[in-house]
Protein backbone atom coordinates (compact mmCIF):
# COMPACT_ATOMS: atom_id res chain seq x y z
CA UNK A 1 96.94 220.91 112.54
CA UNK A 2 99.53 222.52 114.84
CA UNK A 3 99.95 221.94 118.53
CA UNK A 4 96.76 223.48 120.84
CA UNK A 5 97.83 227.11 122.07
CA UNK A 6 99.16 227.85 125.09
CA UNK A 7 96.35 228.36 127.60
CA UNK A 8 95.81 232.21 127.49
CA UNK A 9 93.42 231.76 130.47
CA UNK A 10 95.15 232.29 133.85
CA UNK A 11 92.79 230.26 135.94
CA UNK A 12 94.18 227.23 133.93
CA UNK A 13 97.74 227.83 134.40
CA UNK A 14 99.28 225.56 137.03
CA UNK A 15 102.25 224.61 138.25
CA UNK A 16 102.79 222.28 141.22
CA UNK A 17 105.66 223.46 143.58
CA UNK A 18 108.44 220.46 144.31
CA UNK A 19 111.50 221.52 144.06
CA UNK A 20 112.23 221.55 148.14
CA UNK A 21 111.10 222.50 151.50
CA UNK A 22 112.09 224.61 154.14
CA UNK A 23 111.98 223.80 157.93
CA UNK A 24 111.79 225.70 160.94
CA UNK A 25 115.66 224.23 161.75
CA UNK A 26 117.00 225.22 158.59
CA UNK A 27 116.92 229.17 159.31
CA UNK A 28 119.35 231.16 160.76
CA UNK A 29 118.64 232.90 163.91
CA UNK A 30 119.07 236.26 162.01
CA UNK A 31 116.64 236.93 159.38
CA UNK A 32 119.34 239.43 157.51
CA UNK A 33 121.66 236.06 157.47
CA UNK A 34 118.83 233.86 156.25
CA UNK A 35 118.49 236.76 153.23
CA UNK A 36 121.76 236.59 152.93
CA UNK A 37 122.12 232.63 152.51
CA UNK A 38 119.06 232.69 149.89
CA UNK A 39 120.25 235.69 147.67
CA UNK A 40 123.51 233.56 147.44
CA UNK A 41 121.61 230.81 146.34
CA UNK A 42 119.91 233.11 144.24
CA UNK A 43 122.88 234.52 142.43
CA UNK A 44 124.26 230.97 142.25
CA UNK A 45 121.28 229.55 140.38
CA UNK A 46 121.83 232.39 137.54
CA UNK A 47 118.11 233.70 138.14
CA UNK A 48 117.90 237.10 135.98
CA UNK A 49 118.14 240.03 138.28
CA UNK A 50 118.41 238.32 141.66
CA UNK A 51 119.03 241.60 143.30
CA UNK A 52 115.12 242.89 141.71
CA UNK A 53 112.59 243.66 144.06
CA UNK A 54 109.12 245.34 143.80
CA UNK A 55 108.69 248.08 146.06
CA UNK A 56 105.58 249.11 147.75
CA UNK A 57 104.96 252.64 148.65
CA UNK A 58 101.63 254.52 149.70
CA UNK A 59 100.57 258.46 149.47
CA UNK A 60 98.12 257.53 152.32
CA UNK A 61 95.30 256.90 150.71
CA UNK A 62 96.66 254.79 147.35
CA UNK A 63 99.28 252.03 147.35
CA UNK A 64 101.91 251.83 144.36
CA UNK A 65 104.54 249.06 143.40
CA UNK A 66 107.55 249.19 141.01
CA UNK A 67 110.66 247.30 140.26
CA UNK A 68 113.74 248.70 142.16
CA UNK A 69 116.89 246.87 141.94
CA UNK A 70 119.19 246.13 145.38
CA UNK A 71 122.72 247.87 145.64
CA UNK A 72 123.36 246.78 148.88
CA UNK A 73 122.09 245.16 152.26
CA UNK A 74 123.73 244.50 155.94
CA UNK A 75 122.16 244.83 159.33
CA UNK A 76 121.13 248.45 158.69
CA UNK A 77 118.66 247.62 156.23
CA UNK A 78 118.40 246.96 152.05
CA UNK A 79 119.08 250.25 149.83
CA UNK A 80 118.45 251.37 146.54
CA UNK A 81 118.72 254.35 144.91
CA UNK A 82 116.29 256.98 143.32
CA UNK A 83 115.61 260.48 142.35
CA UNK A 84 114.26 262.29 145.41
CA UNK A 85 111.88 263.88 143.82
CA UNK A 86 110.35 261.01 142.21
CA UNK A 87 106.58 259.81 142.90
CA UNK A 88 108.35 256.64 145.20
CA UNK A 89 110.69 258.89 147.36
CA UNK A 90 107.83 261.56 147.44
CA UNK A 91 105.54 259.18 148.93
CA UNK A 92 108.61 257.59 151.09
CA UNK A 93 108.98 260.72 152.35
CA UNK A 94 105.29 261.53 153.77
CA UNK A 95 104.77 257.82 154.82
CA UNK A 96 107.88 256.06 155.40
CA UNK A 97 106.45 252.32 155.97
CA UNK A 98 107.25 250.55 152.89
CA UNK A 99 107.57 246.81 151.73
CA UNK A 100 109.81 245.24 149.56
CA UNK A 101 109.13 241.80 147.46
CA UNK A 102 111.88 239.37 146.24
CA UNK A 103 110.09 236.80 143.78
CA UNK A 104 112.85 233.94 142.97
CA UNK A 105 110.38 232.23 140.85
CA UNK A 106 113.38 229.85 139.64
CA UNK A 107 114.22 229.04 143.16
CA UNK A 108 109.79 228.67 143.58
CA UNK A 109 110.83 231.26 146.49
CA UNK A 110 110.16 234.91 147.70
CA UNK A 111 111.04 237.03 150.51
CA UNK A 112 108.83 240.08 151.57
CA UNK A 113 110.42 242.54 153.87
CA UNK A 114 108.13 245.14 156.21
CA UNK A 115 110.26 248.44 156.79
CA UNK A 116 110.72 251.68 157.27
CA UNK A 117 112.51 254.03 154.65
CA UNK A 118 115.54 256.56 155.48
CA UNK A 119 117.53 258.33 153.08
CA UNK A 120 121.60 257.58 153.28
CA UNK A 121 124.15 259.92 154.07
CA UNK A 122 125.56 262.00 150.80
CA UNK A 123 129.02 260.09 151.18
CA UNK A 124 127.20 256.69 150.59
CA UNK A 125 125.38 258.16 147.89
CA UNK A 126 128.27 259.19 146.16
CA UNK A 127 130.74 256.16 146.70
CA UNK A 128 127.87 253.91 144.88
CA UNK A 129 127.06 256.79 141.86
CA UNK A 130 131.24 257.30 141.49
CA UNK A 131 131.39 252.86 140.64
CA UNK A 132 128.19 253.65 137.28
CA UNK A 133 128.73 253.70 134.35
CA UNK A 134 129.39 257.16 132.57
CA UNK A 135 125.81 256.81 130.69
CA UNK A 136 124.64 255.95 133.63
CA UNK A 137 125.54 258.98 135.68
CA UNK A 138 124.28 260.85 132.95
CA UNK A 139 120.90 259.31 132.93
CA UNK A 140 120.56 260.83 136.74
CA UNK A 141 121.29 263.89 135.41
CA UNK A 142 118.83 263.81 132.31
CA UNK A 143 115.62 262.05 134.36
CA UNK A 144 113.56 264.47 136.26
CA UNK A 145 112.09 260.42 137.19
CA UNK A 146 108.16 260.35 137.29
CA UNK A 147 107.78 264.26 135.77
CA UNK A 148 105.38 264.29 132.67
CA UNK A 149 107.16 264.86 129.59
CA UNK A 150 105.71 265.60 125.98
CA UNK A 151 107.75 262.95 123.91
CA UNK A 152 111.09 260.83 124.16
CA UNK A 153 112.46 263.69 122.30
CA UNK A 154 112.95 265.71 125.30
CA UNK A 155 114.89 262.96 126.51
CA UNK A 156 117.02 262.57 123.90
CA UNK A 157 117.61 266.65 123.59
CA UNK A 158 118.89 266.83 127.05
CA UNK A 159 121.27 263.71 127.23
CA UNK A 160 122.69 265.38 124.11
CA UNK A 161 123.24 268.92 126.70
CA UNK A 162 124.53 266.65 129.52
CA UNK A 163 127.55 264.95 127.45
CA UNK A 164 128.29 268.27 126.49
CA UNK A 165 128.18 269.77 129.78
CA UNK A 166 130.52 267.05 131.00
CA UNK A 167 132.34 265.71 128.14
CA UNK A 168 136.09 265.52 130.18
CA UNK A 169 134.14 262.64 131.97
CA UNK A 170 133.90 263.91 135.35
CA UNK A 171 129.87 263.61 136.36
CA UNK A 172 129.01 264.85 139.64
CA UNK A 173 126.36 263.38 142.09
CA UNK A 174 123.31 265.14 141.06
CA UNK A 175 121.55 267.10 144.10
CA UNK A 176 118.55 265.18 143.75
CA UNK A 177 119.85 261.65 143.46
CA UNK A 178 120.29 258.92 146.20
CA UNK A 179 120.29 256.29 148.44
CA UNK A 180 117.52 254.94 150.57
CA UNK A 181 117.59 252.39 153.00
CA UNK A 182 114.98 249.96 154.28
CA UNK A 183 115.43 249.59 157.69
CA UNK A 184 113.35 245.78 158.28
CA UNK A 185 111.23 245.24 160.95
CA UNK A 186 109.23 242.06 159.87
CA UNK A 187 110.44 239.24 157.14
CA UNK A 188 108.91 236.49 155.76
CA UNK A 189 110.54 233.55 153.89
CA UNK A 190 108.36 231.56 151.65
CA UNK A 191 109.02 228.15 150.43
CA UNK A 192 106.68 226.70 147.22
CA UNK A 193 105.65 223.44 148.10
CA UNK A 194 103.17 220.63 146.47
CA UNK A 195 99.53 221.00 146.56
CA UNK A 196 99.57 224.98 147.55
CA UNK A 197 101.34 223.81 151.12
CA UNK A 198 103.89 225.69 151.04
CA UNK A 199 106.14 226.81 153.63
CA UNK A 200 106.01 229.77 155.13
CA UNK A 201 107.93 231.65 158.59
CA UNK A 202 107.90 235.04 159.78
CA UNK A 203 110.55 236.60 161.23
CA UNK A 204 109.39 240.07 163.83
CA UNK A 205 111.48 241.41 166.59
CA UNK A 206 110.46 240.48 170.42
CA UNK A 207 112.50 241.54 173.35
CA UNK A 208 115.33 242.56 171.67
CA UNK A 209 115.46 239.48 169.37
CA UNK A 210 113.75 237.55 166.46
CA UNK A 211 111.23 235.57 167.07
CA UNK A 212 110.35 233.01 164.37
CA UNK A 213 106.87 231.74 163.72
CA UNK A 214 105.75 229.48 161.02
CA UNK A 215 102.49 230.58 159.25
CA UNK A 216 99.64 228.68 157.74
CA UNK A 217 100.21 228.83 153.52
């Protein structure tokens, strides 16, 4: 007989968190700094994707979550880009409070930012779209993202039109494709640690500043 199988039942799959801690004097003052320190760390460690995060939208009355990816983050906020007519930028648009997740399971980390959504300006939207890849300036154009479509066919049909329709290379921004930027107003840095103790601190403004409070795990 073989080895037993790999426990397919989640309630028995454990893992004990020990890989460090986190203390109130190891932050920085800023939380965008702190981000900044652990998404280093992040890229350092060779996690895949460091720059993923799950994104968590609401039409009012149902949440949603998907996978964006990062392109960029400073004071101003964390922004990725989208189709604006797609289901997340739909509901972004009619309820502009979102949240945004960073899981660095290889790090036993995660970050989860409280925000407010804003489109960027058509100049930053085209600086970022101008540095894609070719296919993947065309995939803008081809996506009419979270429209129903009757097979991958479709798909297929109209990436065929768009190389056509731009075959000497030069792929403009599409109308309907761009930037939008989380603007934070609460963070929260989470630390694994043994026996489900892990560390936790919560970053929300106060008087013009951060104030930093540790919270029970």
């Amino acid at each position: 007989m073989g080895d037993p199988a790999t426990p397919t039942d989640p309630a028995q799959l454990r893992r004990d968190y020990r890989s460090q801690d986190l203390r109130r004097g190891d932050l920085a003052a800023d939380p965008v700094a702190q981000f900044r320190r652990w998404f280093d760390q992040a890229v350092a460690a060779a996690l895949d994707e460091p720059n993923a995060m799950v994104l968590g939208t609401s039409d009012g009355v149902r949440p949603s979550a998907r996978t964006v990816l990062l392109k960029a983050f400073d004071e101003r906020g964390f922004v990725f880009f989208t189709h604006y007519e797609s289901r997340k930028a739909s509901e972004i648009g009619a309820h502009p409070e979102v949240s945004l997740l960073f899981p660095w399971y290889g790090l036993e980390r995660q970050v989860a930012i409280l925000g407010r959504a804003e489109r960027i300006s058509a100049a930053e939207s085209l600086a970022y779209f101008v540095s894609r890849p070719v296919g993947s300036r065309l995939g803008a154009w081809v996506s009419q993202q979270s429209t129903v479509i009757s097979s991958r066919s479709i798909l297929e049909m109209q990436w065929d039109a768009m190389k056509r329709r731009f075959a000497d290379g030069e792929v403009p921004l599409p109308p309907a494709w761009g930037g939008l930027r989380v603007v934070p107003f609460e963070f929260e840095f989470w630390q694994g640690r043994s026996n489900r103790l892990h560390d936790r601190f919560r970053y929300r403004p106060e008087g013009g500043a951060w104030t930093i409070e540790r919270l029970a795990p």
